[in-house]
Protein backbone atom coordinates (compact mmCIF):
# COMPACT_ATOMS: atom_id res chain seq x y z
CA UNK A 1 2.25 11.73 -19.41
CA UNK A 2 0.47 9.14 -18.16
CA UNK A 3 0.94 8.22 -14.20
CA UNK A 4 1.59 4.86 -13.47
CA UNK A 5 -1.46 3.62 -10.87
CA UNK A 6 0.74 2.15 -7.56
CA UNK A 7 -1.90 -0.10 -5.39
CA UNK A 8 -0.82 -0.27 -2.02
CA UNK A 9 -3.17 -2.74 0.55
CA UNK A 10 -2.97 -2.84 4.23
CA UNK A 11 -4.56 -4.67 6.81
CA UNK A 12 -3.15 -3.85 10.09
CA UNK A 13 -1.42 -1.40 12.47
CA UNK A 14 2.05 -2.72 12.03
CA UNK A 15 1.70 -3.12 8.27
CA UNK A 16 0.94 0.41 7.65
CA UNK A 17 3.67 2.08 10.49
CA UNK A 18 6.21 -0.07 7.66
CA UNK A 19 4.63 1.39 4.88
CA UNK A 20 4.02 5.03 5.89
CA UNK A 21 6.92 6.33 3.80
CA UNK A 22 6.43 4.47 0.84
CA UNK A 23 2.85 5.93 0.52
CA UNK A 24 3.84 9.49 1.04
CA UNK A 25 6.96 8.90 -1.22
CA UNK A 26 4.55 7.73 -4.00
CA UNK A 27 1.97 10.08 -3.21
CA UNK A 28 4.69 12.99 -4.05
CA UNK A 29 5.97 11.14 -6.93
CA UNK A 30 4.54 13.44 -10.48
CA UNK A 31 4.92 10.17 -12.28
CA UNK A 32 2.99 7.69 -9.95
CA UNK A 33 -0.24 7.77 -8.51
CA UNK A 34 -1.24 6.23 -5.06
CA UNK A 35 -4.34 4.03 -5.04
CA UNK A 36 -4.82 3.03 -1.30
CA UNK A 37 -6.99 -0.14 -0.27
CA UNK A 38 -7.61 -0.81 3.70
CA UNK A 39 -9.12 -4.01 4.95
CA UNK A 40 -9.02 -5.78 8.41
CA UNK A 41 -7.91 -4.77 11.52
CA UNK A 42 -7.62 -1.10 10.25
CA UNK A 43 -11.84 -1.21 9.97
CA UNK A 44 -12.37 -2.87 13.35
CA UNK A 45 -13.03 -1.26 16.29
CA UNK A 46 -11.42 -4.54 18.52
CA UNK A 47 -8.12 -3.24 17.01
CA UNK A 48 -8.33 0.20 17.85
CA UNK A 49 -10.13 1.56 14.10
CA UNK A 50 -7.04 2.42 12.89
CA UNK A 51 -7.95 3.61 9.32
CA UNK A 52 -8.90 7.01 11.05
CA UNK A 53 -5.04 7.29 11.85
CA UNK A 54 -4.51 6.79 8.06
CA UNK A 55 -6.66 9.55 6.79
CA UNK A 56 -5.89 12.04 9.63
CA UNK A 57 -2.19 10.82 7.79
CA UNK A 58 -3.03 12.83 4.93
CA UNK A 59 -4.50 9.66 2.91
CA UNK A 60 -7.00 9.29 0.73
CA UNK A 61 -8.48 5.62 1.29
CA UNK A 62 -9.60 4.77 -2.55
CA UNK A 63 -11.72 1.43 -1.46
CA UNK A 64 -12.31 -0.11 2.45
CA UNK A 65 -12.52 -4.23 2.40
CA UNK A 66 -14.31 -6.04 5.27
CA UNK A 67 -12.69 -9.01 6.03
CA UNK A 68 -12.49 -9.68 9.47
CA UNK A 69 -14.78 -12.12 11.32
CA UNK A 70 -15.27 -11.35 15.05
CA UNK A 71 -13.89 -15.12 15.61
CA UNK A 72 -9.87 -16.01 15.22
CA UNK A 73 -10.30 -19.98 14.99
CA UNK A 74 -8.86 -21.25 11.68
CA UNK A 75 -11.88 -21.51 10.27
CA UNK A 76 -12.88 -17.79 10.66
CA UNK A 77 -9.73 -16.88 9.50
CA UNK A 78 -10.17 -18.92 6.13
CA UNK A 79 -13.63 -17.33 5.93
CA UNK A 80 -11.77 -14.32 6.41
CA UNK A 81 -9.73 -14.98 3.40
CA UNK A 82 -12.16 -15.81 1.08
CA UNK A 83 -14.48 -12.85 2.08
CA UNK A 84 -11.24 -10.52 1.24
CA UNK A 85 -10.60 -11.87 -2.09
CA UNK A 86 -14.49 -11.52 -3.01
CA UNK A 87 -13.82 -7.75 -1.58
CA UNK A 88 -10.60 -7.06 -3.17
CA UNK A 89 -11.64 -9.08 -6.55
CA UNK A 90 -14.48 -5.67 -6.86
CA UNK A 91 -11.78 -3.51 -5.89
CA UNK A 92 -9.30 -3.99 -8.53
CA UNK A 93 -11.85 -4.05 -11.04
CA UNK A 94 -12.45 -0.64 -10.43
CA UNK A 95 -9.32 0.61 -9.62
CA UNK A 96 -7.78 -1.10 -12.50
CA UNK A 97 -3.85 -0.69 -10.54
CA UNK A 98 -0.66 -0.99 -13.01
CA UNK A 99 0.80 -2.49 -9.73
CA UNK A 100 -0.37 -3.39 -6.40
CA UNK A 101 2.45 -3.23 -3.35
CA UNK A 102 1.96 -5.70 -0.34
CA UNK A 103 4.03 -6.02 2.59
CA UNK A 104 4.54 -9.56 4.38
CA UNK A 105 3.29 -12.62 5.37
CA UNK A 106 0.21 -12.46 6.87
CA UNK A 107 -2.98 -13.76 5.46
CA UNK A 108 -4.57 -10.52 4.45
CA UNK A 109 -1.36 -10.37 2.33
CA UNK A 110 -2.20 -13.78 0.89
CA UNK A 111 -5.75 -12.70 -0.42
CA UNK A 112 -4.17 -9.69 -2.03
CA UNK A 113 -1.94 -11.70 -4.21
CA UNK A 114 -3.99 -14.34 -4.88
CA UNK A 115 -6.89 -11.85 -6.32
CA UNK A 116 -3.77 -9.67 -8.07
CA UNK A 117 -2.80 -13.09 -9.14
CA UNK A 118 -5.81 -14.37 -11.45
CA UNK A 119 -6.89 -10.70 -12.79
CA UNK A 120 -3.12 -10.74 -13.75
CA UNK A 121 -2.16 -7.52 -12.35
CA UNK A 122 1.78 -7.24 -11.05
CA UNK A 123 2.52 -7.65 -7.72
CA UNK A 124 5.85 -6.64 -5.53
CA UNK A 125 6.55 -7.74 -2.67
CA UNK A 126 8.45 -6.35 0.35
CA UNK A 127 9.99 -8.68 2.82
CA UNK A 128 10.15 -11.97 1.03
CA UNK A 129 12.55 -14.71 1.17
CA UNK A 130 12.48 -14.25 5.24
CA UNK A 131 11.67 -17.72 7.41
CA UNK A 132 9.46 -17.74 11.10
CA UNK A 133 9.04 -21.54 10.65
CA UNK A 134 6.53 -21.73 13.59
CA UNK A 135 3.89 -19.65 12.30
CA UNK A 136 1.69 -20.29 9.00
CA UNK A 137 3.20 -17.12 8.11
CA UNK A 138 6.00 -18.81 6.49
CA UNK A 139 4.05 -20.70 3.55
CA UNK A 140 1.71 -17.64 2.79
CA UNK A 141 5.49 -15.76 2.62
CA UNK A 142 6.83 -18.21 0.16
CA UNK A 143 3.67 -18.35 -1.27
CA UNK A 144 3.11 -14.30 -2.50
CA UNK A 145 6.95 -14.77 -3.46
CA UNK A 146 5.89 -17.19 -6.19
CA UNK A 147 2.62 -15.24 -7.33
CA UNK A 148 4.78 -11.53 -7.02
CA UNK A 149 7.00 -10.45 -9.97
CA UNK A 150 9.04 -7.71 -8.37
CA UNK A 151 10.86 -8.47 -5.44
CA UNK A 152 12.05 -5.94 -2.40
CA UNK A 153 14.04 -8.13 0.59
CA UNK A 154 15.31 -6.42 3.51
CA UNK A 155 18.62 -8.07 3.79
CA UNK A 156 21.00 -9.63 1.68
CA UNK A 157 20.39 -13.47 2.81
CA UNK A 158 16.94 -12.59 1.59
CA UNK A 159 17.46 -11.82 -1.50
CA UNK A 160 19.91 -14.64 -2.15
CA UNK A 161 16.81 -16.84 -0.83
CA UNK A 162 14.17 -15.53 -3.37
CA UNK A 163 16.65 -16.08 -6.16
CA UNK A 164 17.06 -20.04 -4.67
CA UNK A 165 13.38 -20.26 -4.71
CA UNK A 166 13.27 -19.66 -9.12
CA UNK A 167 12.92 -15.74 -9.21
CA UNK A 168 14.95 -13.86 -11.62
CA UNK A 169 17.58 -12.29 -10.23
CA UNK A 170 16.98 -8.78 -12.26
CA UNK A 171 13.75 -8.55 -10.21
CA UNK A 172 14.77 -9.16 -6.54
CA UNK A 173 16.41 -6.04 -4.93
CA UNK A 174 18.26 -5.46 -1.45
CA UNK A 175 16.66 -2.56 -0.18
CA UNK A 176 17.07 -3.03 3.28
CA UNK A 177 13.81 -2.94 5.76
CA UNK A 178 10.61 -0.52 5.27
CA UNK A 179 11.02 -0.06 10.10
CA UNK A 180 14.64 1.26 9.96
CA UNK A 181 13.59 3.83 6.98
CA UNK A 182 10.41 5.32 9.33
CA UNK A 183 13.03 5.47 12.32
CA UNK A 184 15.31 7.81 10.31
CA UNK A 185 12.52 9.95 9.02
CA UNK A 186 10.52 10.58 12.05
CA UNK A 187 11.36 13.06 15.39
CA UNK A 188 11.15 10.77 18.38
CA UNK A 189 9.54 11.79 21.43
CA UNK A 190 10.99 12.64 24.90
CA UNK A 191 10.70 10.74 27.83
CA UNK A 192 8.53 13.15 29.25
CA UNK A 193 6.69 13.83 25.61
CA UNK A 194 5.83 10.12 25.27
CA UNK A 195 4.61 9.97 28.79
CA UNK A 196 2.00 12.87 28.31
CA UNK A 197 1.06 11.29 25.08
CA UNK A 198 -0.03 8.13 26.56
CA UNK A 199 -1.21 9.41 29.62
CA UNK A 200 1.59 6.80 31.85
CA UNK A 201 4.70 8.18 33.62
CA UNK A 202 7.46 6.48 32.45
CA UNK A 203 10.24 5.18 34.73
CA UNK A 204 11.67 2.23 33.68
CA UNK A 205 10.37 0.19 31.74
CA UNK A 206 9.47 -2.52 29.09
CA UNK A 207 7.97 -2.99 25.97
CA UNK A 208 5.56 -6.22 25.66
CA UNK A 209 4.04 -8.09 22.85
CA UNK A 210 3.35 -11.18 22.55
CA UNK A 211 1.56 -12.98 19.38
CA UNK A 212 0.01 -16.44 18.96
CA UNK A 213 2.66 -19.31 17.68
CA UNK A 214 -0.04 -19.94 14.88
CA UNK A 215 1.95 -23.22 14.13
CA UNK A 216 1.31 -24.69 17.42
CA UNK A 217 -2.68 -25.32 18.93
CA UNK A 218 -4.05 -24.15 22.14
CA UNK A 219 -0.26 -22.96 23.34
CA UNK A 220 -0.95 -18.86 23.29
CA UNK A 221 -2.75 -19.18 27.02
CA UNK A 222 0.12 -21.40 28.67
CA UNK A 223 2.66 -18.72 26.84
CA UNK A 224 0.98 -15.90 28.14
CA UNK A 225 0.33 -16.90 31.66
CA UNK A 226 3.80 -17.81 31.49
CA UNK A 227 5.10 -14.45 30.40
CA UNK A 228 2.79 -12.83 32.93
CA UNK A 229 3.84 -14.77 36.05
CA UNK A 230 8.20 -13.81 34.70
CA UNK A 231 6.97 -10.55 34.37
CA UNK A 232 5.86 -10.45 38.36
CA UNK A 233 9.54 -11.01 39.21
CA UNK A 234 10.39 -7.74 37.92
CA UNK A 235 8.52 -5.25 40.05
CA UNK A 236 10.58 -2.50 39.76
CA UNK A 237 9.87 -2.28 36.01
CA UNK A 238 6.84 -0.68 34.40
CA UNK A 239 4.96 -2.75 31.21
CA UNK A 240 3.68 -1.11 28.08
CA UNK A 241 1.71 -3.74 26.20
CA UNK A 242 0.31 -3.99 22.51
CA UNK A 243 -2.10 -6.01 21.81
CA UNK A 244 -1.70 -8.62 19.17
CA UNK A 245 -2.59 -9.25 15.87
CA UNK A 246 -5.76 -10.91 14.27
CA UNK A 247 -4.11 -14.24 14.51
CA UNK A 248 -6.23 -17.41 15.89
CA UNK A 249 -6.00 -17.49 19.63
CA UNK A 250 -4.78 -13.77 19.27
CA UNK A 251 -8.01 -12.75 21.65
CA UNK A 252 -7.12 -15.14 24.07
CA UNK A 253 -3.75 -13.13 24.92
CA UNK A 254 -5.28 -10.11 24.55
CA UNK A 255 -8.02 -10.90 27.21
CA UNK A 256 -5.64 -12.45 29.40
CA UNK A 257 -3.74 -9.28 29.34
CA UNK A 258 -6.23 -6.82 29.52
CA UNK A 259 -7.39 -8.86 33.21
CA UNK A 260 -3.30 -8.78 34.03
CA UNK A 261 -3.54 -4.74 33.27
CA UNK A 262 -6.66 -4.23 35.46
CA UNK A 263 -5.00 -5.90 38.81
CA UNK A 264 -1.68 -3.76 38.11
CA UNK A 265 -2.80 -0.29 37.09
CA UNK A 266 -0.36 1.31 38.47
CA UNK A 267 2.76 0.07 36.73
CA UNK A 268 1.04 -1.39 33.29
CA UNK A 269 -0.63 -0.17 30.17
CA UNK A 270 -2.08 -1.99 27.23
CA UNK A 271 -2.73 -0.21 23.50
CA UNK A 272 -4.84 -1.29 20.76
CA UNK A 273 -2.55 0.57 18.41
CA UNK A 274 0.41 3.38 19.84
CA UNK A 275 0.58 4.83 16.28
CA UNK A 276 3.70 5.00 14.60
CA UNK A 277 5.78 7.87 16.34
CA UNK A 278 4.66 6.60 19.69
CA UNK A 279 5.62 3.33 19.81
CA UNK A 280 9.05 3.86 17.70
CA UNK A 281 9.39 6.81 20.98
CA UNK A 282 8.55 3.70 23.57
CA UNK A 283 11.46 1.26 21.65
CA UNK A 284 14.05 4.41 21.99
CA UNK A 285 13.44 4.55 25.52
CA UNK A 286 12.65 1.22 26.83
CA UNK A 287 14.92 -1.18 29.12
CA UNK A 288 14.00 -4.22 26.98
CA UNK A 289 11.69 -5.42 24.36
CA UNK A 290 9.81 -8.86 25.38
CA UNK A 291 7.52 -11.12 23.62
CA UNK A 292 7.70 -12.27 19.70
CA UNK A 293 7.00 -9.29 17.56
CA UNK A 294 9.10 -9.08 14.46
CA UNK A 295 9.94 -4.87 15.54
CA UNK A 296 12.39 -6.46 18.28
CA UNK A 297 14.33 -7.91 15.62
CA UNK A 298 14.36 -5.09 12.86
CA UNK A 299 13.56 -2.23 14.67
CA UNK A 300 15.09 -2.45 18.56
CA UNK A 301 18.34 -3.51 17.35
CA UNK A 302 18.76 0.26 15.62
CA UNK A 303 18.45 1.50 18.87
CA UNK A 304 20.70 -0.66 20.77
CA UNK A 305 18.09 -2.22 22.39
CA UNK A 306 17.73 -5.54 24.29
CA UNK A 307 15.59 -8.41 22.55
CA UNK A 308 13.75 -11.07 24.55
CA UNK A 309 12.92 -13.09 22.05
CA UNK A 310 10.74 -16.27 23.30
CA UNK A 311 9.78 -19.15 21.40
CA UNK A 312 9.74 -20.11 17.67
CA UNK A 313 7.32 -17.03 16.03
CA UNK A 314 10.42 -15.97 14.68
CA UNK A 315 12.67 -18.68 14.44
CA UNK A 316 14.44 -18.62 11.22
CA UNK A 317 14.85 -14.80 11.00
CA UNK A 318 18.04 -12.63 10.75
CA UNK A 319 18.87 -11.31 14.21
CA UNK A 320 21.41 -8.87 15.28
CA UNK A 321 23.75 -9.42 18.45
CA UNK A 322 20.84 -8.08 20.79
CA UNK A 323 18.23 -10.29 20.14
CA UNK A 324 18.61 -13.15 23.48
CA UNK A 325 16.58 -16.61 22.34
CA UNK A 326 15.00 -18.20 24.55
CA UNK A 327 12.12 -20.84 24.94
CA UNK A 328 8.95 -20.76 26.83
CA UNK A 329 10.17 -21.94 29.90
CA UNK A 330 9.36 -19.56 33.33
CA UNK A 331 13.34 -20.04 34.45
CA UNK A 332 14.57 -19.35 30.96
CA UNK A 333 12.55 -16.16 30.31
CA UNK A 334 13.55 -14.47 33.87
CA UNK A 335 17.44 -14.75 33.19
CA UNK A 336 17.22 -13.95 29.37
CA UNK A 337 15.40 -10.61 30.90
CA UNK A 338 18.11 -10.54 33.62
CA UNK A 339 20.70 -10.66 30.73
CA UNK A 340 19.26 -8.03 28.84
CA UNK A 341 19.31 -5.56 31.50
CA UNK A 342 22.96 -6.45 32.28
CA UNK A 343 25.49 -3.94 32.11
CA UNK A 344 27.84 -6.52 30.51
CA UNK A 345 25.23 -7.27 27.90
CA UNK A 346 24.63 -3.57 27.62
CA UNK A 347 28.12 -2.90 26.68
CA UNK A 348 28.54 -5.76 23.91
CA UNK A 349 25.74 -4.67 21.79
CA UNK A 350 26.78 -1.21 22.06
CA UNK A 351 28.86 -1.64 18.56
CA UNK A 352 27.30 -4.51 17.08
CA UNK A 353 26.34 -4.52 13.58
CA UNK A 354 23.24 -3.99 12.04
CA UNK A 355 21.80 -6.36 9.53
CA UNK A 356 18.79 -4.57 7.86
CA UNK A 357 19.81 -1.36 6.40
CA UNK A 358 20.33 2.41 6.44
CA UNK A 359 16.77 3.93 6.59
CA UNK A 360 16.83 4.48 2.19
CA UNK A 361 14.28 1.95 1.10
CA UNK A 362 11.08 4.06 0.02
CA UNK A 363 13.41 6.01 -1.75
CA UNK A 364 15.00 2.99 -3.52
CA UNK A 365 12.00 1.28 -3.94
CA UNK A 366 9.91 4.10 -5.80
CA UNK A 367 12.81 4.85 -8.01
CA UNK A 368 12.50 1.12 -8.92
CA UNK A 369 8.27 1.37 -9.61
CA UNK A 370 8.68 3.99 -11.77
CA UNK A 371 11.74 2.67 -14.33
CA UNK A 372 11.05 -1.43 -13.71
CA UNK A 373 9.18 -2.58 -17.26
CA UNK A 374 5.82 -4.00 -16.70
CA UNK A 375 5.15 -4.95 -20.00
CA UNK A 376 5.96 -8.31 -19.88
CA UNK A 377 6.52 -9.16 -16.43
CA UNK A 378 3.83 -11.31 -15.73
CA UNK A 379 4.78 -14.01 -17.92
CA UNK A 380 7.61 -15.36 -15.24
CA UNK A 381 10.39 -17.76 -16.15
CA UNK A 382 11.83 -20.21 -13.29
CA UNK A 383 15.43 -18.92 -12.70
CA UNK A 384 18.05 -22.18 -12.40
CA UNK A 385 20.56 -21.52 -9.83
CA UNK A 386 23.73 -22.97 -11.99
CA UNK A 387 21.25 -23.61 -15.23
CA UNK A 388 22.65 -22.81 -18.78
């Protein structure tokens, strides 16, 4: 029997932690065969080199894309763009994929499809139908939903939203989020574990990261210095940073930080990458997460933990009872961190419900690769929401 080829891109850190268990799942599959493509931030050595986690994962890296210009202005990151689809355009060719998997909304994501697009290979997506409506994210989102043919949302809303935007409802599936599956599958660290692992003794403390609003221009140094100055008030609290994303004006926060990590050695860190099992250890035993990263929406609220969720990266998105809004204002920040660490707050998010899942969603989503038809699934129709 012929294996059906499953091409799986990444492109950064965060990408790949959600993906993990989707590539082993299909890697152990007898009826599917993994095809692996890394590009971007895994082959830079700004963001930590991370495709050497990947193979010392057990992976076998079939083709590695440069993409990434050493600039993040918007016009490096279009270059960036166009250099991955001339990349990924030789890739495919050679690979020749039944079906390529992407994850997201970032523009690494957008290459992918648009490449898979034109040499009319099928796509599926995983997290579509989702809103941030202050990052550029949200177009490239919408925009792989309408060039993908198989569709895997991570909460119900989601899927309803897909299905409002033409797909067919036979190919959009609830399967709940990729983060909440690795959390089930993984053994945590200890306290003491996770503090010999990344050389810091942990007390109490939080868990920072803050990306560029890639909506907004020249805002990610006022929102950083901001954060930085709250974060002062709160001396008795230790700060684990990651870095951010390839984003424009992502270097600008991560510089800033870096200088803020060198005057406080004693109570900060900052990480290119934590790896998977590291930093899902440092959300289990954090006080708070803080910034604009999507893992304090998806991924803290499994474990009960605060949210400080500042400004509009993520406005639009599902959020459990834990996540605290708040805008980038120095007064607003300090008491949504003063709320999170509340024993009152603590004690009305102990039973709240969770809106992304059980931890099944490799599982689901392989058994779905392997029966969905591909025959004829790139000729899409436009589904009409009350149509004949």
């Amino acid at each position: 029997m012929t294996k059906r080829k499953i091409c799986v891109v990444t492109g950064t850190r965060a990408e790949y932690g959600l993906l993990y268990w989707l590539m082993k799942k299909i890697q152990e599959d007898d009826e599917l065969e993994l095809q692996l493509v890394v590009t971007s931030m895994h082959l830079s050595s700004e963001f930590g080199l991370t495709y050497k986690q990947i193979e010392a994962d057990g992976f076998v890296i079939d083709e590695k894309i440069e993409m990434l210009l050493s600039s993040d202005t918007p016009s490096a990151i279009s270059k960036s763009l166009g250099l991955g689809i001339i990349g990924l355009a030789d890739s495919f060719m050679r690979l020749q994929p039944d079906l390529i998997v992407i994850l997201g909304d970032r523009f690494e994501a957008l290459a992918v499809a648009q490449t898979a697009m034109i040499q009319r290979i099928p796509i599926a997506h995983i997290h579509g139908g989702e809103l941030t409506e202050g990052l550029i994210d949200d177009p490239i989102r919408h925009s792989i939903t309408k060039m993908s043919h198989i569709h895997f949302a991570a909460a119900e809303p989601y899927r309803k939203r897909i299905i409002q935007m033409g797909e067919q409802p036979e190919s959009v599936f609830n399967v709940g989020a990729p983060g909440i599956d690795g959390i089930k599958k993984v053994t945590l660290l200890s306290k003491q574990n996770l503090s010999k692992a990344i050389h810091f003794d942990l007390d109490n403390f939080f868990l920072v990261t803050l990306h560029p609003t890639t909506l907004e221009k020249h805002t990610s140094a006022v929102h950083i210095d901001l954060l930085l100055n709250v974060l002062n008030s709160f001396q008795d609290h230790q700060v684990i940073f990651t870095k951010t994303n390839a984003d424009t004006e992502g270097r600008i926060i991560n510089q800033k930080i870096e200088e803020y990590v060198q005057k406080n050695q004693e109570k900060t860190r900052i990480y290119d990458s934590m790896g998977q099992i590291k930093y899902l250890s440092a959300l289990s035993h954090c006080e708070a997460v803080i910034g604009n990263s999507s893992s304090g929406l998806i991924e803290a609220p499994f474990f009960y933990k605060p949210t400080v969720n500042i400004g509009d990266r993520q406005r639009g998105r599902l959020k459990a009872d834990s996540v605290i809004d708040c805008e980038f204002d120095k007064n607003k920040v300090r008491m949504a961190i003063e709320k999170a660490l509340s024993s009152s707050f603590q004690r009305q998010i102990r039973n709240m419900k969770l809106p992304y899942g059980e931890g099944k969603t490799s599982e689901e989503i392989v058994a779905i690769l392997k029966q969905i038809p591909l025959d004829s699934i790139i000729k899409k129709q436009f589904y009409e929401i009350g149509g004949e």
